[in-house]
PDB file of N, CA and C in Angstrom:
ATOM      1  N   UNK A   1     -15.970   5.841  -4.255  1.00  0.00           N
ATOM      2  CA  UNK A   1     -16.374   4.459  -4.439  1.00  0.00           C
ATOM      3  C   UNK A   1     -15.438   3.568  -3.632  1.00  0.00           C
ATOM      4  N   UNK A   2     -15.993   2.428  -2.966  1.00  0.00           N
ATOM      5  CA  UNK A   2     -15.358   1.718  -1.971  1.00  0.00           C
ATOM      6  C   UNK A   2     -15.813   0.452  -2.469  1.00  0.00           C
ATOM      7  N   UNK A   3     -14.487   0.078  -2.808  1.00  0.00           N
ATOM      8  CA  UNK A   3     -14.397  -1.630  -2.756  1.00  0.00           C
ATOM      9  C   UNK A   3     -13.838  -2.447  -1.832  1.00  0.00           C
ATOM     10  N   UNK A   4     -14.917  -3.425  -1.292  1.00  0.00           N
ATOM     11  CA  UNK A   4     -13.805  -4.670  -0.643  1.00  0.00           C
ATOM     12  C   UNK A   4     -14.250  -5.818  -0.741  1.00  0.00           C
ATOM     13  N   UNK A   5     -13.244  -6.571  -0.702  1.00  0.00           N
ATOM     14  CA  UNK A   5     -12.860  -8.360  -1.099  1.00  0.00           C
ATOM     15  C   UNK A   5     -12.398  -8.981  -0.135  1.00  0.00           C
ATOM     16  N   UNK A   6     -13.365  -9.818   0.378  1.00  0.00           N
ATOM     17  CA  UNK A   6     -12.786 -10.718   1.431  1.00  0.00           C
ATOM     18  C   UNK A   6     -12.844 -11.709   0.880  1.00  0.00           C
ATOM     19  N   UNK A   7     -11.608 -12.433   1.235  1.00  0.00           N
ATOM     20  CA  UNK A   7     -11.626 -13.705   0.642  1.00  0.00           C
ATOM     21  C   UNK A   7     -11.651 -15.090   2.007  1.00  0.00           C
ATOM     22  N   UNK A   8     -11.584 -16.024   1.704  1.00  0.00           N
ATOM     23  CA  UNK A   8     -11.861 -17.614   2.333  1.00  0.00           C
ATOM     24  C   UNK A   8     -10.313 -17.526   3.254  1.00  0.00           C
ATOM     25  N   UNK A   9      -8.991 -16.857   2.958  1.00  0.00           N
ATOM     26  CA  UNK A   9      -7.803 -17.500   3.196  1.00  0.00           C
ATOM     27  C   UNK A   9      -7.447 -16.221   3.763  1.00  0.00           C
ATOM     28  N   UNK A  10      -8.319 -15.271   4.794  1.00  0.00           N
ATOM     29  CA  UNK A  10      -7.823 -14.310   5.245  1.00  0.00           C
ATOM     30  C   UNK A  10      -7.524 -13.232   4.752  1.00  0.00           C
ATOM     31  N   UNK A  11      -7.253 -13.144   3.331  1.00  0.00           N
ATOM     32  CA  UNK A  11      -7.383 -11.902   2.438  1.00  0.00           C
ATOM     33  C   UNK A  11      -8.511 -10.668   2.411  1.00  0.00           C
ATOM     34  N   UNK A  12      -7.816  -9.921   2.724  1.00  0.00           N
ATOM     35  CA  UNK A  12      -9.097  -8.455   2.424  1.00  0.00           C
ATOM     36  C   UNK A  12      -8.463  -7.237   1.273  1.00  0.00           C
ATOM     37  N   UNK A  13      -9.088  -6.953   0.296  1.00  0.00           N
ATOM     38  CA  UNK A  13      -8.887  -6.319  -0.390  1.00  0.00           C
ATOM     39  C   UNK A  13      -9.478  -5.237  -0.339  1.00  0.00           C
ATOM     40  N   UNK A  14      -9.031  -3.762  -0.382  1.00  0.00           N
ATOM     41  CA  UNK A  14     -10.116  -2.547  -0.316  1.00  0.00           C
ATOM     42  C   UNK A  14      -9.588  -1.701  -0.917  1.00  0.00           C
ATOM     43  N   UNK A  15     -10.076  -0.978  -1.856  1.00  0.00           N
ATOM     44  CA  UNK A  15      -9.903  -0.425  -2.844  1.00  0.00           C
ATOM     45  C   UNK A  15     -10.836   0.823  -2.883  1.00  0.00           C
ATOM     46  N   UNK A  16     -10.421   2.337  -2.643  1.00  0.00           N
ATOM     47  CA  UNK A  16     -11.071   3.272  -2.898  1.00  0.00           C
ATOM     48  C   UNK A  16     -10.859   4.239  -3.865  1.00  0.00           C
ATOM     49  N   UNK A  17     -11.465   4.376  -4.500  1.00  0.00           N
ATOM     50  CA  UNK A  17     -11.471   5.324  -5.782  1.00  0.00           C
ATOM     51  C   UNK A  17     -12.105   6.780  -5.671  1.00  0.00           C
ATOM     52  N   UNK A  18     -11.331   7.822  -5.220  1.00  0.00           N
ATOM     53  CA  UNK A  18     -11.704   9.202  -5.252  1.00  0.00           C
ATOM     54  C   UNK A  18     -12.050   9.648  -6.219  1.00  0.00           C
ATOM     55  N   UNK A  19     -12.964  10.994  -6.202  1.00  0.00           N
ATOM     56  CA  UNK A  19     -13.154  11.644  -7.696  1.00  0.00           C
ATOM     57  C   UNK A  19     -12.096  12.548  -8.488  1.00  0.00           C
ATOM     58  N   UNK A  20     -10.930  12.549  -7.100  1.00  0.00           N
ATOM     59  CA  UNK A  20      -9.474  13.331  -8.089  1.00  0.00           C
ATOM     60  C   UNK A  20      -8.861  12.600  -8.372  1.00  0.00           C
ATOM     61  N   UNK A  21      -9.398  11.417  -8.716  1.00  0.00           N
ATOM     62  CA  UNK A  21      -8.362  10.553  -9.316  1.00  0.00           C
ATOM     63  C   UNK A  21      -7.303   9.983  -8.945  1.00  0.00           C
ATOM     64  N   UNK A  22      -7.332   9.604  -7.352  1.00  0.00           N
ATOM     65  CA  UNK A  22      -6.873   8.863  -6.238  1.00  0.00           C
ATOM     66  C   UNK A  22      -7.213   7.923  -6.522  1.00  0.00           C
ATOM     67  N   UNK A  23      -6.396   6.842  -6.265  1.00  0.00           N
ATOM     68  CA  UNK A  23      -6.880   5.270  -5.977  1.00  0.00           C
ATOM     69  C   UNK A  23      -5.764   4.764  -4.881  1.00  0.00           C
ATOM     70  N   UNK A  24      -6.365   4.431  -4.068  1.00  0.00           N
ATOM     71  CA  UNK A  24      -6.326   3.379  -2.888  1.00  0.00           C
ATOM     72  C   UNK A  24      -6.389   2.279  -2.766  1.00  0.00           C
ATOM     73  N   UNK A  25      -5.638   1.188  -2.917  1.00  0.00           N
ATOM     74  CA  UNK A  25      -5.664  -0.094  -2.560  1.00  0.00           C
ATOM     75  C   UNK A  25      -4.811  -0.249  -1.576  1.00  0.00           C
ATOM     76  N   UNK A  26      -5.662  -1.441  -0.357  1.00  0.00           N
ATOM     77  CA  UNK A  26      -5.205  -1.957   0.752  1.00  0.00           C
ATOM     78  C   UNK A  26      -5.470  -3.743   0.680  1.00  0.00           C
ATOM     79  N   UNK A  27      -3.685  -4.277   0.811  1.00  0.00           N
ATOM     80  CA  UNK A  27      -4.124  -5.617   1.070  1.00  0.00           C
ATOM     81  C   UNK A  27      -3.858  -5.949   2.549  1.00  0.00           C
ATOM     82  N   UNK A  28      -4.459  -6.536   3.158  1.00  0.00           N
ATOM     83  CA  UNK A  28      -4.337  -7.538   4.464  1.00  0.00           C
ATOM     84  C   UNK A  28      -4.739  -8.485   4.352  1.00  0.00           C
ATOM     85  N   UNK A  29      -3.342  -8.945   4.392  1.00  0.00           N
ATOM     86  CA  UNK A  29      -2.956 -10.433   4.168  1.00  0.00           C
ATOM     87  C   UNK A  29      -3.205 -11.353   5.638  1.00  0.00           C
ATOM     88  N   UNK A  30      -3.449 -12.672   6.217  1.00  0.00           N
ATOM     89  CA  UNK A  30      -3.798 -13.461   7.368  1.00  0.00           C
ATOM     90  C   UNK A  30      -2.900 -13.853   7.958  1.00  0.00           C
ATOM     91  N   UNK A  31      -1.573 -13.093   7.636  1.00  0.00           N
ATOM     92  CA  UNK A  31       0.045 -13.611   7.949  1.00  0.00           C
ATOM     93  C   UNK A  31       0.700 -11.971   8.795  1.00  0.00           C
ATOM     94  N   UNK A  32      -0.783 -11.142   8.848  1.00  0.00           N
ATOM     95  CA  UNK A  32       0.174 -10.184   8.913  1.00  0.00           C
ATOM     96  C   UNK A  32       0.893  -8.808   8.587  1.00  0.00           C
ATOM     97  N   UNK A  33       0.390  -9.010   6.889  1.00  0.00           N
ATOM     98  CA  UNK A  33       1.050  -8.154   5.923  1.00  0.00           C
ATOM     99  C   UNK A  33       0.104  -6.914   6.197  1.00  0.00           C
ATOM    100  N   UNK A  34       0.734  -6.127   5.626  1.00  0.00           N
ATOM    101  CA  UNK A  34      -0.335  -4.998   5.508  1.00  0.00           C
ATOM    102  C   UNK A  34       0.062  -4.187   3.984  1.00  0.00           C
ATOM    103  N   UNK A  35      -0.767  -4.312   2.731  1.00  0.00           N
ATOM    104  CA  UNK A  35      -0.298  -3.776   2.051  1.00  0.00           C
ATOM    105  C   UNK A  35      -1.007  -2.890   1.359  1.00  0.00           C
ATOM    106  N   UNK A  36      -0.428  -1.228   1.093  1.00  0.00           N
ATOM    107  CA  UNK A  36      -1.312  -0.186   0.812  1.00  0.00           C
ATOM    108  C   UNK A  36      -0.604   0.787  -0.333  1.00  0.00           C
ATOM    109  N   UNK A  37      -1.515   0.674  -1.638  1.00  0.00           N
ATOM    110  CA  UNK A  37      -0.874   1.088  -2.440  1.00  0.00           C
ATOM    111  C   UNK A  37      -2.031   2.487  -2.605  1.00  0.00           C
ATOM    112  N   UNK A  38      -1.175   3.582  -3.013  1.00  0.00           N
ATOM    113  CA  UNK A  38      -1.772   4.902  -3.919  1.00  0.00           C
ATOM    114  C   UNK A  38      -1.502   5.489  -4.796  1.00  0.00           C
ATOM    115  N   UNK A  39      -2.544   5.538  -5.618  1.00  0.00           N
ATOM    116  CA  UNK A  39      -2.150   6.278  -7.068  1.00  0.00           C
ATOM    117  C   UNK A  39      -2.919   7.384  -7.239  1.00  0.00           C
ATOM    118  N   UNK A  40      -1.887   8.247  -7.788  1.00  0.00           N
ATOM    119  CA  UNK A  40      -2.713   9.690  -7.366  1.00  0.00           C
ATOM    120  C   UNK A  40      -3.074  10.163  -9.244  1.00  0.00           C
ATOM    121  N   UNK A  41      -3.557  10.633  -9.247  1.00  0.00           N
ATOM    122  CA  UNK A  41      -3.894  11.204 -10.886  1.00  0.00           C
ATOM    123  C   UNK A  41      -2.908  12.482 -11.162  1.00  0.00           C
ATOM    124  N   UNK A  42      -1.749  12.393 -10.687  1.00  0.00           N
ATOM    125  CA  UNK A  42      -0.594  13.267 -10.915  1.00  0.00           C
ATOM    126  C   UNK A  42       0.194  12.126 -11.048  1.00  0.00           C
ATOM    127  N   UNK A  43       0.325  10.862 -11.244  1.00  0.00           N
ATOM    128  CA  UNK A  43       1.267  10.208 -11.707  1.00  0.00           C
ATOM    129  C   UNK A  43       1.703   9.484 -10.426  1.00  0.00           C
ATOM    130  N   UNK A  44       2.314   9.789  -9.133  1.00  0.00           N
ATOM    131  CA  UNK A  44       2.304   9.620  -8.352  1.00  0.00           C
ATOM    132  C   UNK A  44       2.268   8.045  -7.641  1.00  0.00           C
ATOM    133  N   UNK A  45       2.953   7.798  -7.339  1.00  0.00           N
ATOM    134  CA  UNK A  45       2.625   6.276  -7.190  1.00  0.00           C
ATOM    135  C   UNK A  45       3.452   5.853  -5.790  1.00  0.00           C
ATOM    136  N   UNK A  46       2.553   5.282  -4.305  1.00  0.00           N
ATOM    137  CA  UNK A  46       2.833   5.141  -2.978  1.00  0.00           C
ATOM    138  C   UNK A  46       2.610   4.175  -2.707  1.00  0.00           C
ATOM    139  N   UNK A  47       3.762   3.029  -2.392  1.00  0.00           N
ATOM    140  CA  UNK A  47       3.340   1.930  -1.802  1.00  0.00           C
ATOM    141  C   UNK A  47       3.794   1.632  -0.649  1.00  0.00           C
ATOM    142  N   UNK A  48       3.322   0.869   0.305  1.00  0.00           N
ATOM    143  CA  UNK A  48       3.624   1.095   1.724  1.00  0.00           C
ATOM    144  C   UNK A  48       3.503  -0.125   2.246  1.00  0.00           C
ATOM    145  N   UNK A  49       4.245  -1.218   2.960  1.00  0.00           N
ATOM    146  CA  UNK A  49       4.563  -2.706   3.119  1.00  0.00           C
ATOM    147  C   UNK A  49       4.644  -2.485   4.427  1.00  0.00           C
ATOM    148  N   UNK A  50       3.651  -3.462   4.714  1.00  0.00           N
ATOM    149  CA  UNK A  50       3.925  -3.208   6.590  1.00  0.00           C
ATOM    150  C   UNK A  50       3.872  -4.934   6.905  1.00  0.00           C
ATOM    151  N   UNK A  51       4.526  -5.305   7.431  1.00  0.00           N
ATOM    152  CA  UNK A  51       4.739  -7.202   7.687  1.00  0.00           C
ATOM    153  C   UNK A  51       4.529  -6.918   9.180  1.00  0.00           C
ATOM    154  N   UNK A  52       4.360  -8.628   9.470  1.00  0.00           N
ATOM    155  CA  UNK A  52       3.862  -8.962  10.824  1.00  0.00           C
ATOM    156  C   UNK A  52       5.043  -9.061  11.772  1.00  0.00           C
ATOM    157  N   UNK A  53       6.428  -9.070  10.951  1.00  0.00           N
ATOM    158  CA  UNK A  53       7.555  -9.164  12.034  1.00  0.00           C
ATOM    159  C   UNK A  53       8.120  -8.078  11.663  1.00  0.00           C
ATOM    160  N   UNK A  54       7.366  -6.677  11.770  1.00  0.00           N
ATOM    161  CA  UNK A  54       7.814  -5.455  12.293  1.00  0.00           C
ATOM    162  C   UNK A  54       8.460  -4.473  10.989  1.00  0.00           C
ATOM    163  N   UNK A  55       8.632  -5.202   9.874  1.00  0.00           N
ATOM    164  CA  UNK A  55       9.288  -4.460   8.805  1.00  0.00           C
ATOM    165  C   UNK A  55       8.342  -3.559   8.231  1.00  0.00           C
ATOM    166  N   UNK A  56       8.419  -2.380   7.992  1.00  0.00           N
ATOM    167  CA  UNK A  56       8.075  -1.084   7.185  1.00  0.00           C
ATOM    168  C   UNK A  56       8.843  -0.482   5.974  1.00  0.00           C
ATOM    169  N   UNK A  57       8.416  -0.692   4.688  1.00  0.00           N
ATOM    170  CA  UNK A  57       8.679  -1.016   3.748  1.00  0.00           C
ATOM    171  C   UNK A  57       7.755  -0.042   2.551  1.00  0.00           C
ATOM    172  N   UNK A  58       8.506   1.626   2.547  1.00  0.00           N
ATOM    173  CA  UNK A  58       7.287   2.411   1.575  1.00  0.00           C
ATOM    174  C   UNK A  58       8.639   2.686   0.041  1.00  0.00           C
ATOM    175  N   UNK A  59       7.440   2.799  -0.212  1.00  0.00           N
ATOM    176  CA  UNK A  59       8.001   3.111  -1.980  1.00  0.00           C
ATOM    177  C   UNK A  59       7.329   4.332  -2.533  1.00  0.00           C
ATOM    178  N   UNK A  60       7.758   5.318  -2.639  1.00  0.00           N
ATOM    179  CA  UNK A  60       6.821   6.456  -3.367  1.00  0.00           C
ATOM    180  C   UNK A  60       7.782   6.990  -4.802  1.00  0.00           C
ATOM    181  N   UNK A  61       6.884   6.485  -6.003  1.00  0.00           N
ATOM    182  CA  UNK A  61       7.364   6.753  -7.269  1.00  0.00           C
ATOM    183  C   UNK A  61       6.320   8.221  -7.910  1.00  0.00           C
ATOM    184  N   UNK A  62       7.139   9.076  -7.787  1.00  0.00           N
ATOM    185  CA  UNK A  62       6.712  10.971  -8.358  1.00  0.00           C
ATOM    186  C   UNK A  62       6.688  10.041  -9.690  1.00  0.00           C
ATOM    187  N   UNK A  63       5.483  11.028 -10.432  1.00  0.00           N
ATOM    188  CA  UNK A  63       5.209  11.562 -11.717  1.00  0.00           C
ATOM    189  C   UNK A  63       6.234  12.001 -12.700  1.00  0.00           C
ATOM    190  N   UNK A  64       7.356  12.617 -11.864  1.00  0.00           N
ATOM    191  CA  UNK A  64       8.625  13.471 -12.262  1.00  0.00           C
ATOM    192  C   UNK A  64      10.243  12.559 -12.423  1.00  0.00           C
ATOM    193  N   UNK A  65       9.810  11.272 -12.265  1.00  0.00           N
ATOM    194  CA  UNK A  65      10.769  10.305 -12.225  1.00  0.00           C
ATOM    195  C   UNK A  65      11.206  10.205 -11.054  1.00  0.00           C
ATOM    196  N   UNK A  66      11.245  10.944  -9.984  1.00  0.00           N
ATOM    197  CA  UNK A  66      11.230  10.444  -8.424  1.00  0.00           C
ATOM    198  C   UNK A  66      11.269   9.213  -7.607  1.00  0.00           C
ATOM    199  N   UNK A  67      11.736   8.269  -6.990  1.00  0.00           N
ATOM    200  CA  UNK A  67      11.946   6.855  -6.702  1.00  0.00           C
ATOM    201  C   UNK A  67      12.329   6.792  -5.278  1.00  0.00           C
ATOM    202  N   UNK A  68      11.295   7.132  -4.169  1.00  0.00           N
ATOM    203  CA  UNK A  68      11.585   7.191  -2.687  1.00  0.00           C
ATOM    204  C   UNK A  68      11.095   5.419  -2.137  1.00  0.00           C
ATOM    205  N   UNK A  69      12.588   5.138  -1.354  1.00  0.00           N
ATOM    206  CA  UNK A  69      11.984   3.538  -0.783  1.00  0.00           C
ATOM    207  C   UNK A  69      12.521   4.215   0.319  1.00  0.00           C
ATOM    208  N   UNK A  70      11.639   3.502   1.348  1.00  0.00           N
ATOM    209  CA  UNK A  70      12.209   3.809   3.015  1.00  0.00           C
ATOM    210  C   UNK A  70      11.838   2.466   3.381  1.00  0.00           C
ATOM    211  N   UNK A  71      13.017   1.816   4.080  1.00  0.00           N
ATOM    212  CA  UNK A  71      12.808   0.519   4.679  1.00  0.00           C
ATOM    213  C   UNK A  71      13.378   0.552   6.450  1.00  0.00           C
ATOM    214  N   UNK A  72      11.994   0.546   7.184  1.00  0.00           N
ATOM    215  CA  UNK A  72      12.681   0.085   8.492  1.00  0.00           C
ATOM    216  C   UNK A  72      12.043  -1.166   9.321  1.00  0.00           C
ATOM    217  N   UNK A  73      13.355  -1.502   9.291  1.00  0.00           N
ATOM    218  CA  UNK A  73      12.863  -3.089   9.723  1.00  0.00           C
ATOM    219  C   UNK A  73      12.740  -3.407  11.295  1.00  0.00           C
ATOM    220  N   UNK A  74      12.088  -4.230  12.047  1.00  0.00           N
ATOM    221  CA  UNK A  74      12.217  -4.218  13.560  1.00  0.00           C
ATOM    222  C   UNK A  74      13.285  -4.459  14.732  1.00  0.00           C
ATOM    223  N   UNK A  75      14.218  -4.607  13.417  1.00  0.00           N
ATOM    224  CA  UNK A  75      15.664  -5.109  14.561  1.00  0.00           C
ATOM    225  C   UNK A  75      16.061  -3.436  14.925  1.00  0.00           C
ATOM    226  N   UNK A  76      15.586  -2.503  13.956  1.00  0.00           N
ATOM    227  CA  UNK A  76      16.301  -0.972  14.227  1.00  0.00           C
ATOM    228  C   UNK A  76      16.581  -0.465  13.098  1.00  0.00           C
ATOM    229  N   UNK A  77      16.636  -0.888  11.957  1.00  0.00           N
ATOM    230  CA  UNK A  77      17.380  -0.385  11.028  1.00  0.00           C
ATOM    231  C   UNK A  77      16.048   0.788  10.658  1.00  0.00           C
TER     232      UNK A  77
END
């Protein structure tokens, strides 16, 4: 199942829902952003921040108490 939301102010929302119990949400924002979250039906939880001045920005939270952030930003880091 595929959802999307466009909105008036550049907003797009899309949202896919697998039958294993995946869910997918993507925001794109009119500034730029790019934001993409996943939830897996193992608990699982991936979020992924992408901005218009180059920063990359993921978060993946395991089922198992697990807490992965990776931030690289465009100056290099």
């Amino acid at each position: 199942m595929v959802i999307a939301v466009i909105c008036g102010s550049d907003w797009m929302v899309i949202a896919v829902i697998c039958g294993s119990g995946r869910l997918v949400i993507a925001v794109i924002c009119g500034s730029g952003w790019l934001v993409t979250a996943v939830i897996c039906g193992s608990g699982s939880l991936i979020i992924a921040v992408i901005c218009g001045s180059g920063w990359l920005i993921i978060a993946a939270i395991c089922g198992s108490g697990w807490l992965i952030i990776a931030a690289i930003c465009g100056s290099g880091w």
